[in-house]
Protein backbone atom coordinates (compact mmCIF):
# COMPACT_ATOMS: atom_id res chain seq x y z
CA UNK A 1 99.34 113.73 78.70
CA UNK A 2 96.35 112.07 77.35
CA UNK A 3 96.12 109.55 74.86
CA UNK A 4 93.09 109.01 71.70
CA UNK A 5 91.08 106.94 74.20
CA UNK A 6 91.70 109.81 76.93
CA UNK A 7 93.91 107.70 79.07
CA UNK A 8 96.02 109.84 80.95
CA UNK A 9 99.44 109.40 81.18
CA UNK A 10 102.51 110.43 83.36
CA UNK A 11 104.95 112.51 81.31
CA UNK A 12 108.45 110.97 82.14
CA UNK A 13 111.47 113.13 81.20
CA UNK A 14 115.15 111.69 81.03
CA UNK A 15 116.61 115.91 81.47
CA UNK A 16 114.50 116.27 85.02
CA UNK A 17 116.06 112.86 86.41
CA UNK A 18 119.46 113.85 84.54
CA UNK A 19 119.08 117.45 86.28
CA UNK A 20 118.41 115.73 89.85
CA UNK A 21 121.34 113.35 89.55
CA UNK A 22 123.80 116.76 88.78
CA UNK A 23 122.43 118.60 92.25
CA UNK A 24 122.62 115.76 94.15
CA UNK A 25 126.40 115.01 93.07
CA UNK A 26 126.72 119.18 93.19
CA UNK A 27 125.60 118.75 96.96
CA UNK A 28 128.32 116.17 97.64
CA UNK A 29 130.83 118.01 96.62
CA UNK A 30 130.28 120.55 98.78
CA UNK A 31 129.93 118.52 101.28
CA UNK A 32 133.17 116.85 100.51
CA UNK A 33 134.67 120.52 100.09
CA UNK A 34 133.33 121.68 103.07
CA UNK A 35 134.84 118.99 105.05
CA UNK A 36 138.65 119.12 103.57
CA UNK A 37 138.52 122.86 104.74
CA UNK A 38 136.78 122.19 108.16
CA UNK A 39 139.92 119.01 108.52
CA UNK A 40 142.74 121.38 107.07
CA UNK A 41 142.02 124.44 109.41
CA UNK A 42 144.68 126.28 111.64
CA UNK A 43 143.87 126.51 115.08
CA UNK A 44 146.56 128.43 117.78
CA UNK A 45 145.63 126.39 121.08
CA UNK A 46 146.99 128.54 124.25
CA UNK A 47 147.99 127.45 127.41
CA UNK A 48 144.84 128.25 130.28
CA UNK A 49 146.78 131.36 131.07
CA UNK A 50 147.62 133.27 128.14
CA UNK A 51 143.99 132.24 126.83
CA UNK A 52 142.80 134.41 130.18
CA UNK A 53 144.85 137.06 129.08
CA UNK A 54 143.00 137.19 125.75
CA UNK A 55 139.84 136.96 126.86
CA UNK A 56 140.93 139.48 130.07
CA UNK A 57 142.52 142.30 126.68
CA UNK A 58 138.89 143.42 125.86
CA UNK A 59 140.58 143.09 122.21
CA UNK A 60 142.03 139.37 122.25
CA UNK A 61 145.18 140.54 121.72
CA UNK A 62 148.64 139.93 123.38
CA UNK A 63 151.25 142.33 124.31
CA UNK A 64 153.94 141.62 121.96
CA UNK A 65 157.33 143.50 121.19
CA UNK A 66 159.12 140.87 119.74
CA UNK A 67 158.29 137.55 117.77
CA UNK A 68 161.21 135.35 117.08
CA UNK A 69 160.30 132.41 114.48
CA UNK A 70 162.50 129.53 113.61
CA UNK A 71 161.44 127.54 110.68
CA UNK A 72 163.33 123.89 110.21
CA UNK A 73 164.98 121.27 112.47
CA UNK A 74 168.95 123.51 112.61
CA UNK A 75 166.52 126.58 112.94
CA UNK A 76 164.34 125.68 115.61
CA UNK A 77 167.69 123.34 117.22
CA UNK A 78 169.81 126.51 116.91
CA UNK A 79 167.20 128.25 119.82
CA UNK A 80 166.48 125.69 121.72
CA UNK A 81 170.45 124.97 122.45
CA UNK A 82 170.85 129.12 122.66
CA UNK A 83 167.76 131.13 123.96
CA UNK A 84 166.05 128.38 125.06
CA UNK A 85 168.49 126.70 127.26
CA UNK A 86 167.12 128.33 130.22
CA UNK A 87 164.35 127.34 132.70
CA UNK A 88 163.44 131.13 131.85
CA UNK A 89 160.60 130.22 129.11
CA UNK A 90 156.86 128.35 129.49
CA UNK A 91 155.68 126.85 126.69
CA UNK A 92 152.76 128.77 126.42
CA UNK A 93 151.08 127.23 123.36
CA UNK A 94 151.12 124.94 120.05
CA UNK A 95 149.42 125.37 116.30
CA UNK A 96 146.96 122.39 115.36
CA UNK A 97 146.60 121.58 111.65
CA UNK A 98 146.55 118.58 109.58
CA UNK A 99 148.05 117.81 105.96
CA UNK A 100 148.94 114.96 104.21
CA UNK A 101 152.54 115.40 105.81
CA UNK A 102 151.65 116.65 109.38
CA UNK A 103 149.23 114.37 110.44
CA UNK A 104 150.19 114.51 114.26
CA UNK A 105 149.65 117.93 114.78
CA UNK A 106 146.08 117.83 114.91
CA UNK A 107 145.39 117.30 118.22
CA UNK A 108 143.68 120.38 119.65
CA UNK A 109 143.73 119.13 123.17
CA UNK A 110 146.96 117.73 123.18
CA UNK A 111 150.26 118.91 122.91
CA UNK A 112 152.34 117.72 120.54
CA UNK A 113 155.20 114.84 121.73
CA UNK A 114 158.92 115.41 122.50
CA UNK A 115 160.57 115.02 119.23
CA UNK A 116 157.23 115.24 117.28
CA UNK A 117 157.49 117.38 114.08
CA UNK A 118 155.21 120.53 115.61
CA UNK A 119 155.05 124.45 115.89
CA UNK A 120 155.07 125.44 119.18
CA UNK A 121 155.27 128.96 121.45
CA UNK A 122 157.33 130.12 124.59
CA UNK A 123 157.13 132.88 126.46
CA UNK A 124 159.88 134.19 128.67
CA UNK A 125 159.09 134.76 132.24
CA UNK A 126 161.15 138.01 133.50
CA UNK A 127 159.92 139.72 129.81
CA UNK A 128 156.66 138.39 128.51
CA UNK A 129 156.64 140.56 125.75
CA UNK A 130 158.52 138.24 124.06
CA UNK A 131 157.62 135.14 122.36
CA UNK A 132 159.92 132.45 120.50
CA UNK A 133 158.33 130.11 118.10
CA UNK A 134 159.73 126.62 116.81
CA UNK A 135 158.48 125.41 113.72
CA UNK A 136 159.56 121.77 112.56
CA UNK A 137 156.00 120.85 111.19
CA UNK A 138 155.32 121.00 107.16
CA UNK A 139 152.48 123.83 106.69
CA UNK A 140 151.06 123.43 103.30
CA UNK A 141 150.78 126.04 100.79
CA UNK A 142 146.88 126.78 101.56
CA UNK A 143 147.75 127.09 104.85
CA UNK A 144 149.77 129.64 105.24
CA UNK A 145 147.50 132.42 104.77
CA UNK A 146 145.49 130.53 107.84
CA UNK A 147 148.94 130.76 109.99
CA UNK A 148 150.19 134.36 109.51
CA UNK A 149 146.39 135.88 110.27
CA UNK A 150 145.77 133.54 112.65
CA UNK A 151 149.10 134.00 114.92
CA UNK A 152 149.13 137.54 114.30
CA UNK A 153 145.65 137.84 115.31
CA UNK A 154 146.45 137.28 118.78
CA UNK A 155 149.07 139.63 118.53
CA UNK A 156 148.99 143.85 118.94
CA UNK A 157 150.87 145.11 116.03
CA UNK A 158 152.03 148.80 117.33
CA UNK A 159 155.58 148.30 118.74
CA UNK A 160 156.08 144.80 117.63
CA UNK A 161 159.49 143.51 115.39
CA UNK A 162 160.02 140.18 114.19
CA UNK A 163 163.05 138.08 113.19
CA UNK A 164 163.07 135.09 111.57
CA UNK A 165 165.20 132.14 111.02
CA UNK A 166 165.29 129.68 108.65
CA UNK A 167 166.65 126.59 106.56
CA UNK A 168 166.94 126.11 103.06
CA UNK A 169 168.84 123.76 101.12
CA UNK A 170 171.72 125.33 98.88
CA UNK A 171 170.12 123.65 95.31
CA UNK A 172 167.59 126.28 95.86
CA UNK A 173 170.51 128.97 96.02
CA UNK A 174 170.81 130.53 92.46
CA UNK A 175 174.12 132.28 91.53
CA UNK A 176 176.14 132.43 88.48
CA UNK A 177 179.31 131.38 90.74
CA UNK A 178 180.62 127.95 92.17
CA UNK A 179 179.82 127.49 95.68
CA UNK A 180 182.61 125.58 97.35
CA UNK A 181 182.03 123.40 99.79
CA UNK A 182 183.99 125.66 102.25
CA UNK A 183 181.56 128.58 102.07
CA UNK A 184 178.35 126.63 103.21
CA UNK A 185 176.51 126.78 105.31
CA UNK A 186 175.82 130.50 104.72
CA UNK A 187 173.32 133.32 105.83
CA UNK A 188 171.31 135.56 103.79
CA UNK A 189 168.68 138.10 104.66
CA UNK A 190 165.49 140.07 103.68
CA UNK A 191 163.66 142.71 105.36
CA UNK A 192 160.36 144.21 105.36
CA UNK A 193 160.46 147.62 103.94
CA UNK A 194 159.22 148.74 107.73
CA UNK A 195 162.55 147.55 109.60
CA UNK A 196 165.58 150.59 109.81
CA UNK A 197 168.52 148.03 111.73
CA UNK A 198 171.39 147.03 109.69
CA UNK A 199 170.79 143.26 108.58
CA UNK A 200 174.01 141.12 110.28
CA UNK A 201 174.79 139.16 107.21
CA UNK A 202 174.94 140.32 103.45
CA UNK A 203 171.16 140.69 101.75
CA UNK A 204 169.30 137.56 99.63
CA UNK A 205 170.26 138.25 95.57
CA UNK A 206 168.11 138.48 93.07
CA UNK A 207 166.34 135.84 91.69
CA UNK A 208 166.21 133.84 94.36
CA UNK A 209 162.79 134.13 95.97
CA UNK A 210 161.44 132.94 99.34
CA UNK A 211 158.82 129.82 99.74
CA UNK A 212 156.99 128.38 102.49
CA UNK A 213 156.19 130.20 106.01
CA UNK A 214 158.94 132.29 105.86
CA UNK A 215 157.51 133.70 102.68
CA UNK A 216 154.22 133.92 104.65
CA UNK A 217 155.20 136.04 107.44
CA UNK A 218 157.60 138.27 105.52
CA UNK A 219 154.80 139.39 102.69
CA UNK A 220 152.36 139.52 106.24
CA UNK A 221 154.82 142.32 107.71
CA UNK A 222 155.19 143.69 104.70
CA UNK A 223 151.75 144.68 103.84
CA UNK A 224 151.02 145.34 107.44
CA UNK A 225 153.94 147.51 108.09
CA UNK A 226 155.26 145.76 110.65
CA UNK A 227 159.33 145.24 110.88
CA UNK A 228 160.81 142.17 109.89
CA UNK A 229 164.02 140.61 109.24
CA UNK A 230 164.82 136.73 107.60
CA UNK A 231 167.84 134.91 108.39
CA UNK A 232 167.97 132.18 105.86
CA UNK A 233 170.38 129.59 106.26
CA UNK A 234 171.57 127.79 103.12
CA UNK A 235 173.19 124.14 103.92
CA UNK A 236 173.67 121.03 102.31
CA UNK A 237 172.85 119.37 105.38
CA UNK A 238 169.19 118.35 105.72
CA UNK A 239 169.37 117.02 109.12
CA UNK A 240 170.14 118.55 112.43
CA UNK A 241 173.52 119.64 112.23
CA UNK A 242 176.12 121.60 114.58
CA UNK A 243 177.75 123.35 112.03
CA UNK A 244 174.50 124.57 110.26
CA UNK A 245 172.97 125.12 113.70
CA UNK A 246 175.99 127.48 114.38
CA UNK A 247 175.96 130.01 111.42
CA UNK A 248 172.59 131.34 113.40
CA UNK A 249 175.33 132.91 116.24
CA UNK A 250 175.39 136.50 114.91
CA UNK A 251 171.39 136.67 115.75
CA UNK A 252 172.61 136.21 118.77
CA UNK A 253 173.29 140.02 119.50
CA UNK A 254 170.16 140.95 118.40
CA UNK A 255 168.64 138.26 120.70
CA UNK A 256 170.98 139.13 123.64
CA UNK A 257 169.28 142.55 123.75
CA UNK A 258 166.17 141.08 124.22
CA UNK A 259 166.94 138.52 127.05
CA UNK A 260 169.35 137.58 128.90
CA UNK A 261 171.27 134.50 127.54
CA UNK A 262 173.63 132.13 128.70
CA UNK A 263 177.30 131.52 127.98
CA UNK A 264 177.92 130.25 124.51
CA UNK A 265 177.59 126.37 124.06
CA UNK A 266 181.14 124.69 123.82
CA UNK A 267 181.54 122.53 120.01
CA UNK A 268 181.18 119.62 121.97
CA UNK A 269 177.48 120.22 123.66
CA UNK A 270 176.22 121.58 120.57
CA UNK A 271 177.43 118.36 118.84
CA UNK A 272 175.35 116.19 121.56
CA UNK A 273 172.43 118.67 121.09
CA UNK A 274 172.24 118.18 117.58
CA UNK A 275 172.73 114.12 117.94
CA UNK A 276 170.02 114.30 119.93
CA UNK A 277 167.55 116.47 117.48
CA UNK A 278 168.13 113.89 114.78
CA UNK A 279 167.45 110.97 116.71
CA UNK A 280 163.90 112.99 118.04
CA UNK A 281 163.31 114.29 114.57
CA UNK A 282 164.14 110.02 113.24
CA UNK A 283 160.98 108.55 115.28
CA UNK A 284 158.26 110.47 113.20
CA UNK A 285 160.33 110.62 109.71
């Protein structure tokens, strides 16, 4: 701009320097963004072998004809005292994530603790087709999506079924009876519209709803055809409990046919198993 004596000045605009200032803070926040997703991504980290196997399948996909998932501490306790019992599985891998209530889990190259809130995977030896997973870790909501494609991914769908178990609390149980103390804890099921078998405990009433990864992997098999059946387990007990741990048994034929399983636990040894959850699950609580 030049002035009546033909000075020339510089033309200074507030709106450019306002409009700079808004794409630099625009830039941050995609940065910032970009960084929360990078830190709350799902990784599956496999043990050497089963990563071979992948990488050996041409399609990085395992041979899988059953997945059993147990979601909660009585869940996941309910296996491991069991199925698990056995010197018959490897633990064959682990999911790494990180939340605001699973910080531990993160570590890619580690495996998670003894007693550490995690989601692990076991494969049994004489029947490697079939894989058990123990979930005691919190996944949050916008992870879920991450989990089911992610686990699943590894996984060939033709010929695989999967059963899962898992807690809930009874406030979350809605029905226009009194529950007595006596009837809880208490199963309830829900299948994918792919799965024939007869469910071994009555069906989940409408309105309650699922949440969580149970939710997750059920609406997963259902749009991808793939058969699926939910134990949930409604209990007033939120820590590792016997009792709760016990209304699991009748999965137990389904899980018999599968592998071979050992005598039934005595009261007394699940009663010890379950002390010994709680204390595990007290260090990281």
């Amino acid at each position: 701009m030049a002035t009546f004596f033909g000075e020339v000045l510089s033309v200074y605009s507030r709106a450019v320097e306002e409009d700079d200032d808004d794409l630099d803070d625009e830039n941050e926040d995609e940065r910032i963004h970009r960084e929360i997703e990078e830190k709350r991504e799902v990784h599956i980290v496999w043990c050497p072998e089963v990563a071979q196997s992948l990488e050996d399948s041409g399609s990085n996909k395992l041979q899988c004809s059953d997945l059993i998932i147990a979601v909660g501490t009585n869940a996941a306790g309910f296996l491991s005292a069991y199925v698990l019992n056995t010197e018959s599985w490897d633990a064959v891998g682990h999911v790494s994530l990180w939340n605001e209530r699973s910080r531990g889990s993160s570590r890619q190259s580690i495996a998670p603790l003894p007693g550490e809130p995690a989601c692990l995977f076991y494969r049994h030896r004489d029947n490697p087709a079939v894989l058990v997973c123990q979930s005691t870790c919190y996944i949050a909501e916008d992870q879920l999506f991450q989990w089911t494609e992610k686990v699943f991914g590894c996984l060939q769908k033709r010929g695989l079924s999967v059963m899962v178990l898992s807690d809930s609390p009874v406030a979350e149980y809605k029905t226009p009876d009194y529950l007595y103390g006596s009837a809880v804890p208490f199963l309830r099921s829900l299948k994918s519209s792919a799965s024939k078998g007869q469910a071994l405990c009555p069906a989940l009433e409408q309105p309650n709803i699922l949440i969580g990864l149970p939710a997750a992997v059920l609406s997963h098999c259902q749009v991808h055809q793939i058969p699926a059946v939910l134990y949930q387990c409604y209990t007033d007990v939120i820590s590792p409990d016997s009792i709760t741990m016990e209304t699991y048994k009748p999965a137990l034929l389904c899980l018999s046919k599968l592998v071979k399983l050992e005598p039934c636990l005595s009261a007394d040894v699940l009663r010890k198993f379950a002390i010994i959850t709680e204390a595990q699950s007290n260090l990281y609580t």
